[in-house]
Protein backbone atom coordinates (compact mmCIF):
# COMPACT_ATOMS: atom_id res chain seq x y z
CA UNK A 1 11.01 57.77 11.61
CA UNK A 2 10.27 57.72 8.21
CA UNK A 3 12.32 56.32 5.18
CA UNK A 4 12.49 57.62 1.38
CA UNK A 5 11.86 54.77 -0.55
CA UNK A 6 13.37 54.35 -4.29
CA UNK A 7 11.44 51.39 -6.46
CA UNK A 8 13.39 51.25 -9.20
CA UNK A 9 10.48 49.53 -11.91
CA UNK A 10 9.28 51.39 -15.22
CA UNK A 11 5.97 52.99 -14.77
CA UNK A 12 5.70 52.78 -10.39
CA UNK A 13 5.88 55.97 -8.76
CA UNK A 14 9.99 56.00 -7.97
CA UNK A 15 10.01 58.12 -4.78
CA UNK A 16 7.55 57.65 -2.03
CA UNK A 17 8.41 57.86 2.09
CA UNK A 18 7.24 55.73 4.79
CA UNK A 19 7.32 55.22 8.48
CA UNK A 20 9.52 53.09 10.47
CA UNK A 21 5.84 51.23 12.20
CA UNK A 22 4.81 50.55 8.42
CA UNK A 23 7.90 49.49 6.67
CA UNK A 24 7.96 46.00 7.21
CA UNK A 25 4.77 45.60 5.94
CA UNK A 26 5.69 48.04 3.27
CA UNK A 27 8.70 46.04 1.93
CA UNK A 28 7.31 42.08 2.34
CA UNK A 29 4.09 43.61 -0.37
CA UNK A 30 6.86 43.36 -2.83
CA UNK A 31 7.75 39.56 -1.64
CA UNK A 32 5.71 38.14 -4.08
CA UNK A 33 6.60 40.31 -7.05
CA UNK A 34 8.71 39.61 -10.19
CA UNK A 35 12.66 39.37 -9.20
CA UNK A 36 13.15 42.65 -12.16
CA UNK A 37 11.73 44.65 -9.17
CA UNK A 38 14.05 46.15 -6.72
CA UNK A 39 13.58 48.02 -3.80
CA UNK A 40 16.42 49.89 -1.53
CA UNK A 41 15.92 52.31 0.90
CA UNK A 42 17.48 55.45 0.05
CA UNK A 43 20.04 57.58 2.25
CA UNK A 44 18.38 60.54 3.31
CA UNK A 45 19.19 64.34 1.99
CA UNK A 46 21.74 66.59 2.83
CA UNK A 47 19.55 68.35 5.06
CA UNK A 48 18.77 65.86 7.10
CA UNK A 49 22.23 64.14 7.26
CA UNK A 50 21.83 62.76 10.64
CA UNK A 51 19.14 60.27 9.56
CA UNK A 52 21.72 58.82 8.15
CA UNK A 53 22.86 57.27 11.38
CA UNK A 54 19.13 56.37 11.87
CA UNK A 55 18.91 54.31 8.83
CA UNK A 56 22.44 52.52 10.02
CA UNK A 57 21.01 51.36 12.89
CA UNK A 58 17.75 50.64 11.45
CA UNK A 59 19.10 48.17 9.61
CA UNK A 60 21.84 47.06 12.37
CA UNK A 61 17.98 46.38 13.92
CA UNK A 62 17.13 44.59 11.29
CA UNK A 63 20.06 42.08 11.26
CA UNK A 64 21.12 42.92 7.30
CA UNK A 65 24.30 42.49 7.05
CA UNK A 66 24.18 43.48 3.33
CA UNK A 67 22.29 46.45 3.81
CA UNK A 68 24.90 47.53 6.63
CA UNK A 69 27.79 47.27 4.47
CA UNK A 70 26.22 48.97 1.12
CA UNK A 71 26.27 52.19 3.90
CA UNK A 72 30.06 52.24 3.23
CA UNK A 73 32.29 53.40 1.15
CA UNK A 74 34.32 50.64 -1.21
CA UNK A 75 37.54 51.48 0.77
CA UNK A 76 35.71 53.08 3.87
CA UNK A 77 37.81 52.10 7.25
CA UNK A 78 35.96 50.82 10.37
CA UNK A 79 37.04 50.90 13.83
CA UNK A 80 34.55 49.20 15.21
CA UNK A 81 33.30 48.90 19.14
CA UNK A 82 34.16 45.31 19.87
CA UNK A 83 37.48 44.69 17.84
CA UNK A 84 40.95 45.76 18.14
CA UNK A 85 41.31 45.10 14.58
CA UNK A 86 40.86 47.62 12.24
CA UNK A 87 39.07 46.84 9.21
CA UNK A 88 38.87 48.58 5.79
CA UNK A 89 37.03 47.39 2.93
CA UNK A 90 33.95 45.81 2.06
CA UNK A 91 35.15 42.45 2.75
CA UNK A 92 36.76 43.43 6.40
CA UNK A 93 33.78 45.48 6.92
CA UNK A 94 31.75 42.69 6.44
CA UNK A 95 33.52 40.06 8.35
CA UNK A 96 33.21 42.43 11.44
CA UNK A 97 29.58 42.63 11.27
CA UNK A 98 29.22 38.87 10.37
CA UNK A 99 30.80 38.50 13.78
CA UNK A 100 29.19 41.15 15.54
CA UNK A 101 25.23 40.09 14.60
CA UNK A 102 26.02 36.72 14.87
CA UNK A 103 27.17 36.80 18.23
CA UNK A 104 24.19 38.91 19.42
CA UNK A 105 21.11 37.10 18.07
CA UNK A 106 19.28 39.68 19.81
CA UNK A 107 21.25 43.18 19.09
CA UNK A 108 19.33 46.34 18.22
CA UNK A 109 20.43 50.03 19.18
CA UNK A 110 19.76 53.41 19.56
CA UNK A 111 20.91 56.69 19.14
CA UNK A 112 21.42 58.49 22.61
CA UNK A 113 22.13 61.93 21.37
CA UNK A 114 24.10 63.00 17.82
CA UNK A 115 25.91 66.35 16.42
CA UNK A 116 26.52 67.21 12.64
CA UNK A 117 29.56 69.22 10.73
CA UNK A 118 29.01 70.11 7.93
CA UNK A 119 32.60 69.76 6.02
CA UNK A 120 32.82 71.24 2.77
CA UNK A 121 29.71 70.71 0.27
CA UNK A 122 30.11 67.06 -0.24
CA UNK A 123 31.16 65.50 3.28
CA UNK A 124 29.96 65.23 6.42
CA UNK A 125 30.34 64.34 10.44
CA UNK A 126 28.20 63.10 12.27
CA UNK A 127 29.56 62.56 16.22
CA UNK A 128 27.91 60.92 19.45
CA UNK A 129 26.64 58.53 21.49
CA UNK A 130 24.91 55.26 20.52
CA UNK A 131 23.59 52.27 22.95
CA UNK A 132 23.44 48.53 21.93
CA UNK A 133 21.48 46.29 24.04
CA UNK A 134 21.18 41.71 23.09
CA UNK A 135 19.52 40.92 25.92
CA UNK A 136 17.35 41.51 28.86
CA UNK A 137 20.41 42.01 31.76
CA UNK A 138 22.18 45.00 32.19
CA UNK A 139 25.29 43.33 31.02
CA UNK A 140 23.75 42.62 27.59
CA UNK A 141 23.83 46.20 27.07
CA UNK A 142 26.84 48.68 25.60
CA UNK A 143 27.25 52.76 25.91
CA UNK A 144 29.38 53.77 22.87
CA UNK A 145 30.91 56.67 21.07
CA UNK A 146 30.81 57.39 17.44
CA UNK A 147 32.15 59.41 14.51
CA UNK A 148 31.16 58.59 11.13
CA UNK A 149 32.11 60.48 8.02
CA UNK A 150 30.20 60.81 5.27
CA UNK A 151 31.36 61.65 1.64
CA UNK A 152 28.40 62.21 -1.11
CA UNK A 153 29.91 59.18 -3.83
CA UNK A 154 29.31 59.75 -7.47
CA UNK A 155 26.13 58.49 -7.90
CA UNK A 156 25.07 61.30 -5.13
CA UNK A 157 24.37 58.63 -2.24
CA UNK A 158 26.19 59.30 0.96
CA UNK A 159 28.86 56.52 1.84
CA UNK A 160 30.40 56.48 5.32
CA UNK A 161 34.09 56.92 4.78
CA UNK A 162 35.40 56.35 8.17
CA UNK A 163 33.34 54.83 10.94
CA UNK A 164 35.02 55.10 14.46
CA UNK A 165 33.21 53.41 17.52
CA UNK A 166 34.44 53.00 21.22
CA UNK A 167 33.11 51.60 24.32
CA UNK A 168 32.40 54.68 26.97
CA UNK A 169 34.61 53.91 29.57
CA UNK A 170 33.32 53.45 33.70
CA UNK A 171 34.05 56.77 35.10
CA UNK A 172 35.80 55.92 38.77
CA UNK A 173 35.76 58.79 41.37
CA UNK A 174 38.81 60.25 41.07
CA UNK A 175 41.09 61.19 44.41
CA UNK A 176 43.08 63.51 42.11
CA UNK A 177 42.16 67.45 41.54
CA UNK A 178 41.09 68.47 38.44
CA UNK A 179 44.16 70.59 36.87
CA UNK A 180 43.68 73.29 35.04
């Protein structure tokens, strides 16, 4: 995968893109450099909207909790996999994902499979399935559904307005006919 990069320094070159193998080593070169430098990794285009999902994860990967919640919307709602609460807001949002990568030292994901609508000219949803895994058994893994909608902010970065996420169920043979 590769991320667009935005170094936001006088006199650097501000856009550049980079591949998922070389980004760590990408972003610790700038470890050592004066604090006035700052680096973020940029939301992909419109075109590509569904890398937006890519970078969530990414960074769900990654275990930054920061980065994670500067994907949202200020007043974005979240209803997350493993919560019956319903959060909304950067502080709620947070608190959910404190829990949720702190209980899984080990959690990473990825996208199974994903479909985009395109909903006016400034929002966006993106819909399907997503795996967790936090450990080596088969029970430290998680099948889950997803919508997320994006809405293109002010400053022209894409913020997820509503993030919905649900456990797949386990399908059970059914002794009932399908009706019609």
């Amino acid at each position: 995968m590769d991320y667009i990069y935005r170094v936001a320094q006088p006199n650097l070159i501000p856009y550049g893109r980079r591949s998922s193998s070389t980004l760590s080593t990408f972003i610790s070169s700038f470890e050592d450099t004066p604090a006035t430098l700052s680096f973020e990794l940029m939301i992909m285009t419109y075109e590509s909207p569904t890398k937006l999902v890519e970078l969530w994860m990414d960074n769900l990967c990654l275990r930054d909790i920061d980065r994670i919640v500067s994907f949202y919307h200020k007043n974005a709602i979240l209803i997350p996999t493993l919560s019956k609460e319903i959060r909304q807001g950067e502080f709620e949002i947070r608190d959910y994902f404190v829990d949720f990568v702190g209980n899984h030292p080990n959690l990473c994901g990825e996208i199974v499979f994903d479909l985009c609508q395109e909903v006016g000219s400034n929002d966006v949803v993106i819909s399907g399935v997503y795996t967790f895994t936090w450990g080596e058994d088969e029970e430290d893994e998680l099948a889950a559904r997803f919508t997320y909608v994006f809405t293109l902010a002010p400053d022209d970065n894409w913020k997820i307005l509503t993030h919905h996420s649900s456990q797949i169920p386990e399908t059970k043979p059914s002794t009932v006919g399908i009706l019609c």
